[in-house]
PDB file of N, CA and C in Angstrom:
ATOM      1  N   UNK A   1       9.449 -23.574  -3.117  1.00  0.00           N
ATOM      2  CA  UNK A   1       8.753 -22.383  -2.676  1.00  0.00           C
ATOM      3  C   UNK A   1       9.229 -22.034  -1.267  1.00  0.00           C
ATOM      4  N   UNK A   2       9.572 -21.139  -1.134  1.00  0.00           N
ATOM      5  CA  UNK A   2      10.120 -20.264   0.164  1.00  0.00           C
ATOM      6  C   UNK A   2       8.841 -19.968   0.941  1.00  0.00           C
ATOM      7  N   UNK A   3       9.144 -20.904   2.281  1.00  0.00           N
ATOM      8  CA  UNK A   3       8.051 -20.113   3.278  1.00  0.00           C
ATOM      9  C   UNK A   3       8.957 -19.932   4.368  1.00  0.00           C
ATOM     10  N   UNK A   4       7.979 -18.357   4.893  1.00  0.00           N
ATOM     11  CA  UNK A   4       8.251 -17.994   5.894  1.00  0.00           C
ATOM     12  C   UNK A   4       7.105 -18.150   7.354  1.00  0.00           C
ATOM     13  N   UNK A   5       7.779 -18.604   8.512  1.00  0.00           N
ATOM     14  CA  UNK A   5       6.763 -19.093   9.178  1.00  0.00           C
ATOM     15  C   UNK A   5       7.019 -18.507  10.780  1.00  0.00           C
ATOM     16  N   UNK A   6       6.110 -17.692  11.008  1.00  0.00           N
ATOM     17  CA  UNK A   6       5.561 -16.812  12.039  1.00  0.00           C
ATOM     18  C   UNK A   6       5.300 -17.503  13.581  1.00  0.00           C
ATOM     19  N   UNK A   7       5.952 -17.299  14.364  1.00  0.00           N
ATOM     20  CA  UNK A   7       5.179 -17.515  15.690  1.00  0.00           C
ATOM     21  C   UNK A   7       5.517 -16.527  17.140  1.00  0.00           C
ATOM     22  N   UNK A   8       5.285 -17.078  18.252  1.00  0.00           N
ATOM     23  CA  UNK A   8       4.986 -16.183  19.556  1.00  0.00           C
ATOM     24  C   UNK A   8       4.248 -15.488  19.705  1.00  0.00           C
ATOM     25  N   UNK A   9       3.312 -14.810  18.767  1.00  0.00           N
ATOM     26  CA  UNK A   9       2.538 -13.732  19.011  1.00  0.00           C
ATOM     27  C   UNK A   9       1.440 -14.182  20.040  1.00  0.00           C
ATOM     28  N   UNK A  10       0.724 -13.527  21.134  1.00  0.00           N
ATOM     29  CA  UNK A  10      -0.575 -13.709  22.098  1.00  0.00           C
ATOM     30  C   UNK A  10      -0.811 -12.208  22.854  1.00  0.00           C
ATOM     31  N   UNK A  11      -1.266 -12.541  23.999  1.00  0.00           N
ATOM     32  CA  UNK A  11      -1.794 -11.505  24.851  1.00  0.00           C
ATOM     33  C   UNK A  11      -0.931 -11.196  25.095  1.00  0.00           C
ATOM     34  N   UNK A  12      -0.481 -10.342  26.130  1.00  0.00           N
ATOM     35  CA  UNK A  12       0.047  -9.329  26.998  1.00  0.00           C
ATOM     36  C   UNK A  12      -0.647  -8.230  27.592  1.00  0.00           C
ATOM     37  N   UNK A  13       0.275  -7.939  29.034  1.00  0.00           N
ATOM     38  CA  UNK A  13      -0.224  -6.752  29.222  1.00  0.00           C
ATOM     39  C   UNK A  13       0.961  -5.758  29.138  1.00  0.00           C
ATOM     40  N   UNK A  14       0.146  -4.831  28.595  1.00  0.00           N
ATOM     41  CA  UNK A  14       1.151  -3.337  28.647  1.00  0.00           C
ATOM     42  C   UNK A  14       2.337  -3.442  29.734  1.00  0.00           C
ATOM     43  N   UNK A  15       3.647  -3.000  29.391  1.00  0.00           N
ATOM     44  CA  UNK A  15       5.236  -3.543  30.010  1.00  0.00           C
ATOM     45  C   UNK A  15       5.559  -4.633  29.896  1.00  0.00           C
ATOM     46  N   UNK A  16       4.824  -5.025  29.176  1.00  0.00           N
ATOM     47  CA  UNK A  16       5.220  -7.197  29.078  1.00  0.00           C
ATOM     48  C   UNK A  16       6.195  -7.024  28.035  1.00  0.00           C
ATOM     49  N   UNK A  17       6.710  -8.154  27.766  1.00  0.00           N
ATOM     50  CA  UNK A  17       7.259  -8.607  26.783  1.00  0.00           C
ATOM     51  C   UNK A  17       6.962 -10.088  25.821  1.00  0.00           C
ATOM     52  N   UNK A  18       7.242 -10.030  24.954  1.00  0.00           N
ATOM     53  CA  UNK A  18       7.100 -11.181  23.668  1.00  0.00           C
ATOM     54  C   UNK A  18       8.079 -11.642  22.833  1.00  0.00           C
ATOM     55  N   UNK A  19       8.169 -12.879  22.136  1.00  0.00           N
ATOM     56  CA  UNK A  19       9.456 -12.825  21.558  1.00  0.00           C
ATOM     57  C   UNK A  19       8.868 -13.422  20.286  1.00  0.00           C
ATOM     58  N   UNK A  20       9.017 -12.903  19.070  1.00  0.00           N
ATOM     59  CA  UNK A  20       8.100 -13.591  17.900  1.00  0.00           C
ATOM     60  C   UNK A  20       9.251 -14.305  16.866  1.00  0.00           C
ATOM     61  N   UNK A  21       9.252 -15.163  16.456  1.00  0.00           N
ATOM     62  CA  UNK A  21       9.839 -16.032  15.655  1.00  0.00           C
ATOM     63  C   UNK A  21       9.634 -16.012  14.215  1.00  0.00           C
ATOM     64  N   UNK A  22      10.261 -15.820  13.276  1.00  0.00           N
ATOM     65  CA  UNK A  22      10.389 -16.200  11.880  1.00  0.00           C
ATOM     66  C   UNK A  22      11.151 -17.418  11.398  1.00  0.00           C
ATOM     67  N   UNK A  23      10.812 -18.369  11.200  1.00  0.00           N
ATOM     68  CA  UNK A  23      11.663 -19.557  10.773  1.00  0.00           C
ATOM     69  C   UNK A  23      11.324 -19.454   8.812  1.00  0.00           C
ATOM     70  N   UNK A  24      12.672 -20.003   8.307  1.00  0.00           N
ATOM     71  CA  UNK A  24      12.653 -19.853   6.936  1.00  0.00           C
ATOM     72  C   UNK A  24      12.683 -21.205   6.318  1.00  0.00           C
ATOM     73  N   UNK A  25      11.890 -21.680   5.011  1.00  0.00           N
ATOM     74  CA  UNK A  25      12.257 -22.509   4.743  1.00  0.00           C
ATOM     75  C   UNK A  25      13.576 -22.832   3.831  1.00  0.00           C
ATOM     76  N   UNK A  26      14.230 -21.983   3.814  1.00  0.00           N
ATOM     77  CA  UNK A  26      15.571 -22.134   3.004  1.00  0.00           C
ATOM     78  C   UNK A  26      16.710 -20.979   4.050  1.00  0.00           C
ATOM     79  N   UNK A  27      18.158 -21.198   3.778  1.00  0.00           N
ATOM     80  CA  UNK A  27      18.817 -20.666   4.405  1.00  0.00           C
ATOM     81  C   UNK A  27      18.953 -18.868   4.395  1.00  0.00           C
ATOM     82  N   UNK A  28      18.737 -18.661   5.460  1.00  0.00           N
ATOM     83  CA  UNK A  28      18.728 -17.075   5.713  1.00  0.00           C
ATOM     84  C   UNK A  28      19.243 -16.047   4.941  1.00  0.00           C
ATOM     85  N   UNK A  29      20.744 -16.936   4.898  1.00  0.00           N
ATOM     86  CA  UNK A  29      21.581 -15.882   4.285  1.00  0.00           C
ATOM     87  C   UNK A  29      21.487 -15.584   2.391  1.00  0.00           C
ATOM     88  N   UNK A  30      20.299 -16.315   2.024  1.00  0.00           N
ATOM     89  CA  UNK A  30      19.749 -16.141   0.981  1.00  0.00           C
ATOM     90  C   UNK A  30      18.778 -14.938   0.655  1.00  0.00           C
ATOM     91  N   UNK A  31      18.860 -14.090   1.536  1.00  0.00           N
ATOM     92  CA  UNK A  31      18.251 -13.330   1.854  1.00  0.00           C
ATOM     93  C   UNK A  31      19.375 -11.674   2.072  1.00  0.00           C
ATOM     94  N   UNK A  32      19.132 -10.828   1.053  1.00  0.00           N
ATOM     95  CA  UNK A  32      19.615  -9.374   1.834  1.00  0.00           C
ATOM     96  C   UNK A  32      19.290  -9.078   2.655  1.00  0.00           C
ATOM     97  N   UNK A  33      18.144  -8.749   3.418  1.00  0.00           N
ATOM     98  CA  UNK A  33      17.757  -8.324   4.352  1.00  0.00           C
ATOM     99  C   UNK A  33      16.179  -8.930   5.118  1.00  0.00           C
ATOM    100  N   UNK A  34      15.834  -9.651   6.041  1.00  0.00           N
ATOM    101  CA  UNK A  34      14.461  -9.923   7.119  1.00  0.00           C
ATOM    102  C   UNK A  34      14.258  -8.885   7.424  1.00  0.00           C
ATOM    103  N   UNK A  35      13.189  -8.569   7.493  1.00  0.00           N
ATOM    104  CA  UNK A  35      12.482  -7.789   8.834  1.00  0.00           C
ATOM    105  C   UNK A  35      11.187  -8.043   9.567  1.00  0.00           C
ATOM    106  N   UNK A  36      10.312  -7.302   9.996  1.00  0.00           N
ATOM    107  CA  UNK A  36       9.214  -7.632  10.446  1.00  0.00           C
ATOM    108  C   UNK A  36       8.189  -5.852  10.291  1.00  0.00           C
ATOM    109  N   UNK A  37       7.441  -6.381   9.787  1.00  0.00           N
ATOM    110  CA  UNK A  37       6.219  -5.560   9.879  1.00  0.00           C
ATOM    111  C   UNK A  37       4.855  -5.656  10.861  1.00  0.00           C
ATOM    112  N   UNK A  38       4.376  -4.605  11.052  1.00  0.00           N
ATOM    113  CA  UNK A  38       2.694  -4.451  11.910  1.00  0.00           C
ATOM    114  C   UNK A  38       1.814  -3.720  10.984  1.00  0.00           C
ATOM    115  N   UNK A  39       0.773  -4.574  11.316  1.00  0.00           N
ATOM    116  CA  UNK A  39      -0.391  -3.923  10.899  1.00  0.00           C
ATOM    117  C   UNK A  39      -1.348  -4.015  11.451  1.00  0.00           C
ATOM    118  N   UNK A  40      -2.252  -2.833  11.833  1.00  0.00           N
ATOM    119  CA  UNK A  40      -3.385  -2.857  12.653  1.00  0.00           C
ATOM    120  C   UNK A  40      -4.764  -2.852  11.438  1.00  0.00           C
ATOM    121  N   UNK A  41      -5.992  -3.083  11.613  1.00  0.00           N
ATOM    122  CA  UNK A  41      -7.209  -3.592  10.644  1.00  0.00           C
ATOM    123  C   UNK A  41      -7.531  -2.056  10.274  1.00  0.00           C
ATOM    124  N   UNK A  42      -7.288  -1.973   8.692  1.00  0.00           N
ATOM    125  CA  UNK A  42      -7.480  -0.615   8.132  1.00  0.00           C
ATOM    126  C   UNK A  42      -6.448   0.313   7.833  1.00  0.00           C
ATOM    127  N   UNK A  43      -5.262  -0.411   8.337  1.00  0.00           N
ATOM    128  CA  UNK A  43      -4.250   0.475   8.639  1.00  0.00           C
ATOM    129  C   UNK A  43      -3.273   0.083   7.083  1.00  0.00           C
ATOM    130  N   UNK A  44      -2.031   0.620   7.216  1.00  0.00           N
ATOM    131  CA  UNK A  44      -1.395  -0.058   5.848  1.00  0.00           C
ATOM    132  C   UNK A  44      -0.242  -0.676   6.995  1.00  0.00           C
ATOM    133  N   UNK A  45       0.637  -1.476   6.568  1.00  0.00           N
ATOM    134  CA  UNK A  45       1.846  -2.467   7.173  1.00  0.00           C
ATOM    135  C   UNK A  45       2.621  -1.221   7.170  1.00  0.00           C
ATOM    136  N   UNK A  46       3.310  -1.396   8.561  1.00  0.00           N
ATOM    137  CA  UNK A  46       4.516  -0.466   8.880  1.00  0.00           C
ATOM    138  C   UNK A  46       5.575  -1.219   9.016  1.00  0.00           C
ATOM    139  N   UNK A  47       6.675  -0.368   8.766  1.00  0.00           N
ATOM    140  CA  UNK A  47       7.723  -1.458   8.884  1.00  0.00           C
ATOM    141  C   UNK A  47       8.466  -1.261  10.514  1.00  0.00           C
ATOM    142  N   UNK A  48       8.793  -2.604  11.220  1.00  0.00           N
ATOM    143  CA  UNK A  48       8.979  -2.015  12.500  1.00  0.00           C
ATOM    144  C   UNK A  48      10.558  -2.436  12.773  1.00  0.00           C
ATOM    145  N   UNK A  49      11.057  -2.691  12.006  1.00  0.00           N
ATOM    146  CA  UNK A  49      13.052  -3.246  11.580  1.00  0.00           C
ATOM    147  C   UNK A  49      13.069  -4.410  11.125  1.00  0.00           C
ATOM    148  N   UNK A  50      14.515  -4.178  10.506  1.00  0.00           N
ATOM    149  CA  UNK A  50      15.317  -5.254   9.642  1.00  0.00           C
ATOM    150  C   UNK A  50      16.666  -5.501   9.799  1.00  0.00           C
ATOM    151  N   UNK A  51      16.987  -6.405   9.181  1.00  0.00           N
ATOM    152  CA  UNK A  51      18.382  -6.955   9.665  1.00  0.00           C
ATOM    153  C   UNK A  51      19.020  -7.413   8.069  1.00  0.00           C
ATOM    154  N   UNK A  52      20.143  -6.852   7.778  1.00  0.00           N
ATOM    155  CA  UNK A  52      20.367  -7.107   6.730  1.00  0.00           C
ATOM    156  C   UNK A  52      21.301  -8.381   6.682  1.00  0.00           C
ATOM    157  N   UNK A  53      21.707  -8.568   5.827  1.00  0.00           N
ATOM    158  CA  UNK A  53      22.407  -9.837   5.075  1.00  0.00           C
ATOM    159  C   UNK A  53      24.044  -9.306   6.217  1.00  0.00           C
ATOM    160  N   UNK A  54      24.500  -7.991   5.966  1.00  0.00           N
ATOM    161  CA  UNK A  54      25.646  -7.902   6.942  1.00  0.00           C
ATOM    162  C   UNK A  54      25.675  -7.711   8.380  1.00  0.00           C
ATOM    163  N   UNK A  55      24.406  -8.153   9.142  1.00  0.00           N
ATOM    164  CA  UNK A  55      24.000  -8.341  10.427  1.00  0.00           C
ATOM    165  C   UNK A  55      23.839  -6.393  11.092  1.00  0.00           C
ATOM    166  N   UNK A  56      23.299  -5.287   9.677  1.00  0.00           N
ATOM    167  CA  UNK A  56      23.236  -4.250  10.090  1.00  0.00           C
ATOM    168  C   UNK A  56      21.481  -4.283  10.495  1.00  0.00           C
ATOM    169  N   UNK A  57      21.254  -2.860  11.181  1.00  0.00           N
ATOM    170  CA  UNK A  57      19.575  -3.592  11.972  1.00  0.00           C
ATOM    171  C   UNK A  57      19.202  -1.923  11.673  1.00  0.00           C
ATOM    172  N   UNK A  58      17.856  -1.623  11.323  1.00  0.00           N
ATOM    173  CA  UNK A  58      17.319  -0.395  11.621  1.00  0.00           C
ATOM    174  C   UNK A  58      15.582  -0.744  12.155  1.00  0.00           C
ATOM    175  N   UNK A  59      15.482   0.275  12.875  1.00  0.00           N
ATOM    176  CA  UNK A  59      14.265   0.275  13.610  1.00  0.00           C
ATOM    177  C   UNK A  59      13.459   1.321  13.185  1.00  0.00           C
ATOM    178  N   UNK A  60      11.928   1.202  13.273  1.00  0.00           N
ATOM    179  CA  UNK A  60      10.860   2.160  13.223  1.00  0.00           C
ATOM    180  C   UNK A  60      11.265   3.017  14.750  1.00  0.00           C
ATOM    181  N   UNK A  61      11.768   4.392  14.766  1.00  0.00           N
ATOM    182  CA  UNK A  61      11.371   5.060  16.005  1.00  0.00           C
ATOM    183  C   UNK A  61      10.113   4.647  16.731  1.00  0.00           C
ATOM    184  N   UNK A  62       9.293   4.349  16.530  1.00  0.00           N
ATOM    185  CA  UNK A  62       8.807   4.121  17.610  1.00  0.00           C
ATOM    186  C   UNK A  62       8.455   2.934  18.558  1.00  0.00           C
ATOM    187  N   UNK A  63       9.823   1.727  17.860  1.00  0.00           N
ATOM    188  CA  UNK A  63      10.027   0.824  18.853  1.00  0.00           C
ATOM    189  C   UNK A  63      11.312   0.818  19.358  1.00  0.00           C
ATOM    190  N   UNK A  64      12.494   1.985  18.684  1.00  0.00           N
ATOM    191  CA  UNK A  64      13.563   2.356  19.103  1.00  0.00           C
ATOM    192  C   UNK A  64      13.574   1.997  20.618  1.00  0.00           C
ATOM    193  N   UNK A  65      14.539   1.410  21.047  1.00  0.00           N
ATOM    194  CA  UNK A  65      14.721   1.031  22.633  1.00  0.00           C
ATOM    195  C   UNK A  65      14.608  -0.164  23.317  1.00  0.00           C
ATOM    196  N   UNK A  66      13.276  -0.651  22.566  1.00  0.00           N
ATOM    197  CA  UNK A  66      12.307  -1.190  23.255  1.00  0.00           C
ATOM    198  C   UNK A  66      12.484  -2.406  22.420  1.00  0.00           C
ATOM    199  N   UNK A  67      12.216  -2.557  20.915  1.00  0.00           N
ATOM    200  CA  UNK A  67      12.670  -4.221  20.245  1.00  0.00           C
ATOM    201  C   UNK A  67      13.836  -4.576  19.804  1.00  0.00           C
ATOM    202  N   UNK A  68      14.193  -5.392  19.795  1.00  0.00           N
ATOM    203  CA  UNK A  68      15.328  -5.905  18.931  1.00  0.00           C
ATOM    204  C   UNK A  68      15.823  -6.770  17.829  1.00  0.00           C
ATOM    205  N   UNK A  69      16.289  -6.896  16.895  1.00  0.00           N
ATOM    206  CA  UNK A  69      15.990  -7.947  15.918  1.00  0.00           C
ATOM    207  C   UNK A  69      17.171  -8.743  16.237  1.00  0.00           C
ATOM    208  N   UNK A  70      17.033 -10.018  15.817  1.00  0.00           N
ATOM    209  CA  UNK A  70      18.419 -11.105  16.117  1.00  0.00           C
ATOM    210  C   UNK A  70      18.264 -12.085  15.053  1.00  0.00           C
ATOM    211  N   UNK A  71      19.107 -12.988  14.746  1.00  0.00           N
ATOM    212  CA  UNK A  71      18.916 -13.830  14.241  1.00  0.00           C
ATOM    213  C   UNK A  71      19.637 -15.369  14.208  1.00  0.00           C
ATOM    214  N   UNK A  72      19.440 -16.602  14.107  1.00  0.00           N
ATOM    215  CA  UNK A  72      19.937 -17.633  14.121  1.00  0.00           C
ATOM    216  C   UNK A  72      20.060 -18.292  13.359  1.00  0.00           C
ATOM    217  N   UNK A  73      21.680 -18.251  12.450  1.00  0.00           N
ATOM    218  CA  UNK A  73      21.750 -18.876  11.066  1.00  0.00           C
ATOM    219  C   UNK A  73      21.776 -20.275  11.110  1.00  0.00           C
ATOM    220  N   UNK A  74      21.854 -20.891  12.181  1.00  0.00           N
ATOM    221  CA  UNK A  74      21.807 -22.369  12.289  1.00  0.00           C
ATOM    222  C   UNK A  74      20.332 -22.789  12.179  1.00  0.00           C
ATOM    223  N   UNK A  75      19.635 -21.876  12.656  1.00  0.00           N
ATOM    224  CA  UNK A  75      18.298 -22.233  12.711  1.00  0.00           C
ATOM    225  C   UNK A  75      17.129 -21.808  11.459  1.00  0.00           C
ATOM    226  N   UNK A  76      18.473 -20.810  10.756  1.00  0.00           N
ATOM    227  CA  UNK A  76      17.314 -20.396   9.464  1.00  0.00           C
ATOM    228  C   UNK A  76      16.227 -19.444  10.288  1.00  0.00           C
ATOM    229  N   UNK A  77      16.165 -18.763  11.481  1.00  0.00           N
ATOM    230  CA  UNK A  77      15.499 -18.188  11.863  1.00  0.00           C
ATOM    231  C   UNK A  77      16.227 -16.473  12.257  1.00  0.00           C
ATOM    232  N   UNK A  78      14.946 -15.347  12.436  1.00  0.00           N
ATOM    233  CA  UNK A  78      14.864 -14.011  12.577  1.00  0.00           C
ATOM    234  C   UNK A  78      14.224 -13.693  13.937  1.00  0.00           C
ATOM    235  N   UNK A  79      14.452 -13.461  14.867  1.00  0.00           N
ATOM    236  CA  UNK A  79      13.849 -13.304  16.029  1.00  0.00           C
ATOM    237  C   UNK A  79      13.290 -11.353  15.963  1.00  0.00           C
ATOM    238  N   UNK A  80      12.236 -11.493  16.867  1.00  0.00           N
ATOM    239  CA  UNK A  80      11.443  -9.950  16.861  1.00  0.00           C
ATOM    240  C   UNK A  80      11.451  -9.826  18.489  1.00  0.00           C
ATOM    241  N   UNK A  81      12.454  -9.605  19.569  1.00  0.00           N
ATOM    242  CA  UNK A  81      11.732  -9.138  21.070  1.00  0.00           C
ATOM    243  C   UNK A  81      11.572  -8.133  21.236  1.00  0.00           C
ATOM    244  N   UNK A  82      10.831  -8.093  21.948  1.00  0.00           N
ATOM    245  CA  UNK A  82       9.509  -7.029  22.032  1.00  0.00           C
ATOM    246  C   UNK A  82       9.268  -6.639  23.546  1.00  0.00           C
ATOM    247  N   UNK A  83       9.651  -5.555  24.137  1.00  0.00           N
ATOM    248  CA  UNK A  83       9.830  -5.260  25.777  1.00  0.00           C
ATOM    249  C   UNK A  83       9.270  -4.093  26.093  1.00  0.00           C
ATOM    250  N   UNK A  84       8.604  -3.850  26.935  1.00  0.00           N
ATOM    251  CA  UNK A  84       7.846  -2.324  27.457  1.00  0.00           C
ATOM    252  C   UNK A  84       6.775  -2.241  26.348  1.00  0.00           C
ATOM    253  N   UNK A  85       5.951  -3.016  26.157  1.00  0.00           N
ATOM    254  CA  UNK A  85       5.012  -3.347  25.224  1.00  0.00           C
ATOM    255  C   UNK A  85       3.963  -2.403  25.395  1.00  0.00           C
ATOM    256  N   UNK A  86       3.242  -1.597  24.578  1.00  0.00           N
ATOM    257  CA  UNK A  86       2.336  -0.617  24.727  1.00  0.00           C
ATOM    258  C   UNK A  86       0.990  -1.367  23.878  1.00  0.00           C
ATOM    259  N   UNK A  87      -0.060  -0.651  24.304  1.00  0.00           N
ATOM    260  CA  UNK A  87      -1.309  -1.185  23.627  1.00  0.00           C
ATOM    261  C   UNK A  87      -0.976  -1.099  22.223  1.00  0.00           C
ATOM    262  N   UNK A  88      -0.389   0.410  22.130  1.00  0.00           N
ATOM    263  CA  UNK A  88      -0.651   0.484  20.430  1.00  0.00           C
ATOM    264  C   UNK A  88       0.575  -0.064  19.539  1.00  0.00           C
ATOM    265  N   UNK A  89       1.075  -1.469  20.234  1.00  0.00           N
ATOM    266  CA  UNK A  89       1.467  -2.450  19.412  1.00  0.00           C
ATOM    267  C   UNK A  89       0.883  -3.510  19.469  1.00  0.00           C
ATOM    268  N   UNK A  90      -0.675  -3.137  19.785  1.00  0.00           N
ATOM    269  CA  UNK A  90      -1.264  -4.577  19.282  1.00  0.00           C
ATOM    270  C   UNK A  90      -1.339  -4.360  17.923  1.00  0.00           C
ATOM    271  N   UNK A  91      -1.599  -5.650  17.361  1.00  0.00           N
ATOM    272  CA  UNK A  91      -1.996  -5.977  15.823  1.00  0.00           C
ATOM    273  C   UNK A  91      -1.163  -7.000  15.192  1.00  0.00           C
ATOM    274  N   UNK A  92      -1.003  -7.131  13.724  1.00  0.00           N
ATOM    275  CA  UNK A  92      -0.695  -8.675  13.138  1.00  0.00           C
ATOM    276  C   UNK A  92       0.534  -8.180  13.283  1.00  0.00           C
ATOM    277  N   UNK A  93       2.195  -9.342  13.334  1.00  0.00           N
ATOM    278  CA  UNK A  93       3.219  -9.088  12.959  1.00  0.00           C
ATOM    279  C   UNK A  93       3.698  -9.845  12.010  1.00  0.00           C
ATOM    280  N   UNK A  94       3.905  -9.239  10.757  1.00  0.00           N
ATOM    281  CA  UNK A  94       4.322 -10.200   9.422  1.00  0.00           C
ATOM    282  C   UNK A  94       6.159 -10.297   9.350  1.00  0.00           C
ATOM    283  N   UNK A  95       6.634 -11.315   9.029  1.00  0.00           N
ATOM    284  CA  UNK A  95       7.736 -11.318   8.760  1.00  0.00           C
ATOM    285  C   UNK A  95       8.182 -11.108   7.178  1.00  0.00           C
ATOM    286  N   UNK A  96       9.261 -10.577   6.819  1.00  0.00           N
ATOM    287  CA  UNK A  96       9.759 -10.127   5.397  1.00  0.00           C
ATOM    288  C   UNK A  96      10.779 -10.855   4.774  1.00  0.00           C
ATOM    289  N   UNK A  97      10.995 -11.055   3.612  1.00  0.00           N
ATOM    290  CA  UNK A  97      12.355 -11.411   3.346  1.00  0.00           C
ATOM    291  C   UNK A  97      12.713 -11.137   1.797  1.00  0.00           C
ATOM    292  N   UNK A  98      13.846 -10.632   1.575  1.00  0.00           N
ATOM    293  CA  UNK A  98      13.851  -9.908   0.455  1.00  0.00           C
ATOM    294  C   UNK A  98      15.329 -10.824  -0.098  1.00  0.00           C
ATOM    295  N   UNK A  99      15.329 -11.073  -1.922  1.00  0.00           N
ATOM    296  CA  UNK A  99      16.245 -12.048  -2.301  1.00  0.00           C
ATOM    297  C   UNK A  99      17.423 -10.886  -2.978  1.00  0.00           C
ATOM    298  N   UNK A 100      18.349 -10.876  -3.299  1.00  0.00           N
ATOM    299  CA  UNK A 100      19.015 -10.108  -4.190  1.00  0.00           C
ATOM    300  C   UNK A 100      18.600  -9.764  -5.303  1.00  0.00           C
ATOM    301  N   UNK A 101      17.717 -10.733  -5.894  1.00  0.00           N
ATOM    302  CA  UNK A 101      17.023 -10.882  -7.173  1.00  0.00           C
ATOM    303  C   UNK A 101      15.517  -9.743  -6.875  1.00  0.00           C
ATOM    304  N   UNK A 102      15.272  -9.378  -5.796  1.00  0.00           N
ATOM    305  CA  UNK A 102      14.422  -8.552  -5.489  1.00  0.00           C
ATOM    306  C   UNK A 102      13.122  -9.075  -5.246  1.00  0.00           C
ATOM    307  N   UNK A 103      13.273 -10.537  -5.306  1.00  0.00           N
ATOM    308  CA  UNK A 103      12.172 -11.036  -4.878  1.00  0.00           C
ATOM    309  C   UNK A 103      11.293 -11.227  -3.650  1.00  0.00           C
ATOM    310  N   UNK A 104       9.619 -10.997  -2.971  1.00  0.00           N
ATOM    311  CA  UNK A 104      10.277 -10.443  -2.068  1.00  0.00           C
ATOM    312  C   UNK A 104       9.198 -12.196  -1.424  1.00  0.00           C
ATOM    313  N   UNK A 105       8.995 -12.128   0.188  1.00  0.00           N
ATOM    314  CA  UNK A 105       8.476 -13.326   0.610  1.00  0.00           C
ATOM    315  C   UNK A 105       7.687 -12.961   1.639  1.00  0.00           C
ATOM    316  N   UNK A 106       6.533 -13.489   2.558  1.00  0.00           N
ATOM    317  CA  UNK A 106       5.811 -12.971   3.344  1.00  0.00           C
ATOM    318  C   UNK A 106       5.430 -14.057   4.515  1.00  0.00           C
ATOM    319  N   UNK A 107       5.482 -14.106   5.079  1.00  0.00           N
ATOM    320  CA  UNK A 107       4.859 -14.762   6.438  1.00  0.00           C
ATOM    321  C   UNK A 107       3.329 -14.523   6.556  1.00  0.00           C
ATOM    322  N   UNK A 108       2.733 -14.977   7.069  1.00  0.00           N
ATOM    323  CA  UNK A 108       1.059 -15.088   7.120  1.00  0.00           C
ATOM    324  C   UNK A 108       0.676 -14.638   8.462  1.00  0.00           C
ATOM    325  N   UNK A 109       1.694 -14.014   9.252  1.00  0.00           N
ATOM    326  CA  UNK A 109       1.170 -13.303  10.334  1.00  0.00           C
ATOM    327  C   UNK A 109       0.929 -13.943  11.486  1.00  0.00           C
ATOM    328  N   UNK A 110       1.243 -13.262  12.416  1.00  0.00           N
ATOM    329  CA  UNK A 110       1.057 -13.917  13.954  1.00  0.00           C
ATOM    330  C   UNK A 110       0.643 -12.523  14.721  1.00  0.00           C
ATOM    331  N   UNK A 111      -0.758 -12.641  15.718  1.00  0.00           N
ATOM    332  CA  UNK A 111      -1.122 -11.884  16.004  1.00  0.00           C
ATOM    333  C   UNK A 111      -0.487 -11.237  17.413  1.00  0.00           C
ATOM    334  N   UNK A 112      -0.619  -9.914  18.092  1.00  0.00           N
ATOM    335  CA  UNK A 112      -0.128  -9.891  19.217  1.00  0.00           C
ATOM    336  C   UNK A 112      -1.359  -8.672  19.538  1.00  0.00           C
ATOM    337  N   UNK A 113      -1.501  -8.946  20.935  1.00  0.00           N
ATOM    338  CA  UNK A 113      -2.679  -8.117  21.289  1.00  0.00           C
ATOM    339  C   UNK A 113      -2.064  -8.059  22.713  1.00  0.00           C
ATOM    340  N   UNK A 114      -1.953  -6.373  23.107  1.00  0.00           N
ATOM    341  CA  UNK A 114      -1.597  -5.866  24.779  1.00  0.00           C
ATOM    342  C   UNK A 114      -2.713  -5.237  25.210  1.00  0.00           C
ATOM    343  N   UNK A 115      -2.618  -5.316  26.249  1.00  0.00           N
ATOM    344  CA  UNK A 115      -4.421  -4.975  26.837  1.00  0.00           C
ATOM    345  C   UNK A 115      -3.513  -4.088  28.129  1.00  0.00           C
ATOM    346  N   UNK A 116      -4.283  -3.319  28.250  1.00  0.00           N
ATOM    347  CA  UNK A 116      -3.890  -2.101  29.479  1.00  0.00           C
ATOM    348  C   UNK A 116      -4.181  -2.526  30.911  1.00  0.00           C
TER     349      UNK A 116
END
């Protein structure tokens, strides 16, 4: 069973930065494409970028600039940094992972909360 496992998320204040972690339990490149999603309580999951299997990356405009996705195939891990942090990216950040087979995988969330 494929887990995906979430961390860095905490406080901040607004202009801070964070760096959130996805570690996989099987090798990355088993994977077309990671990304990472947010979701705020009530809200539906947005997608906030991904990184595909050919190290291509797209972003939600409205963290354009500001996050970046990376990743470390030695480590089986997806990195999420996160810079000029605004309130209204508090909420959960889930990590993604999608198989060729279309199968897809979920992380259990790591929270991040920016306070003004």
């Amino acid at each position: 069973q494929v887990q995906l496992v979430e961390s860095g998320g905490g406080l901040v204040q607004a202009g801070g930065s964070l760096r959130l972690s996805c570690a996989a339990s099987t090798t990355i490149t088993n994977f077309i494409y990671m990304g990472w999603y947010h979701q705020t309580p009530g809200e539906q999951r947005e997608l906030v970028g991904i990184i595909t299997i050919e190290g291509n990356k797209n972003y939600a405009d409205s963290v354009k600039g500001r996050f970046t996705i990376s990743r470390d195939g030695a480590k089986d891990t997806v990195y999420l940094q996160m810079n000029s942090l605004k309130t209204e990216d508090t909420g959960v950040y889930y990590c993604a992972a999608k198989t060729g087979s279309g199968r897809e995988y979920w992380g259990q969330g790591t929270q991040v909360t920016v306070s003004s």
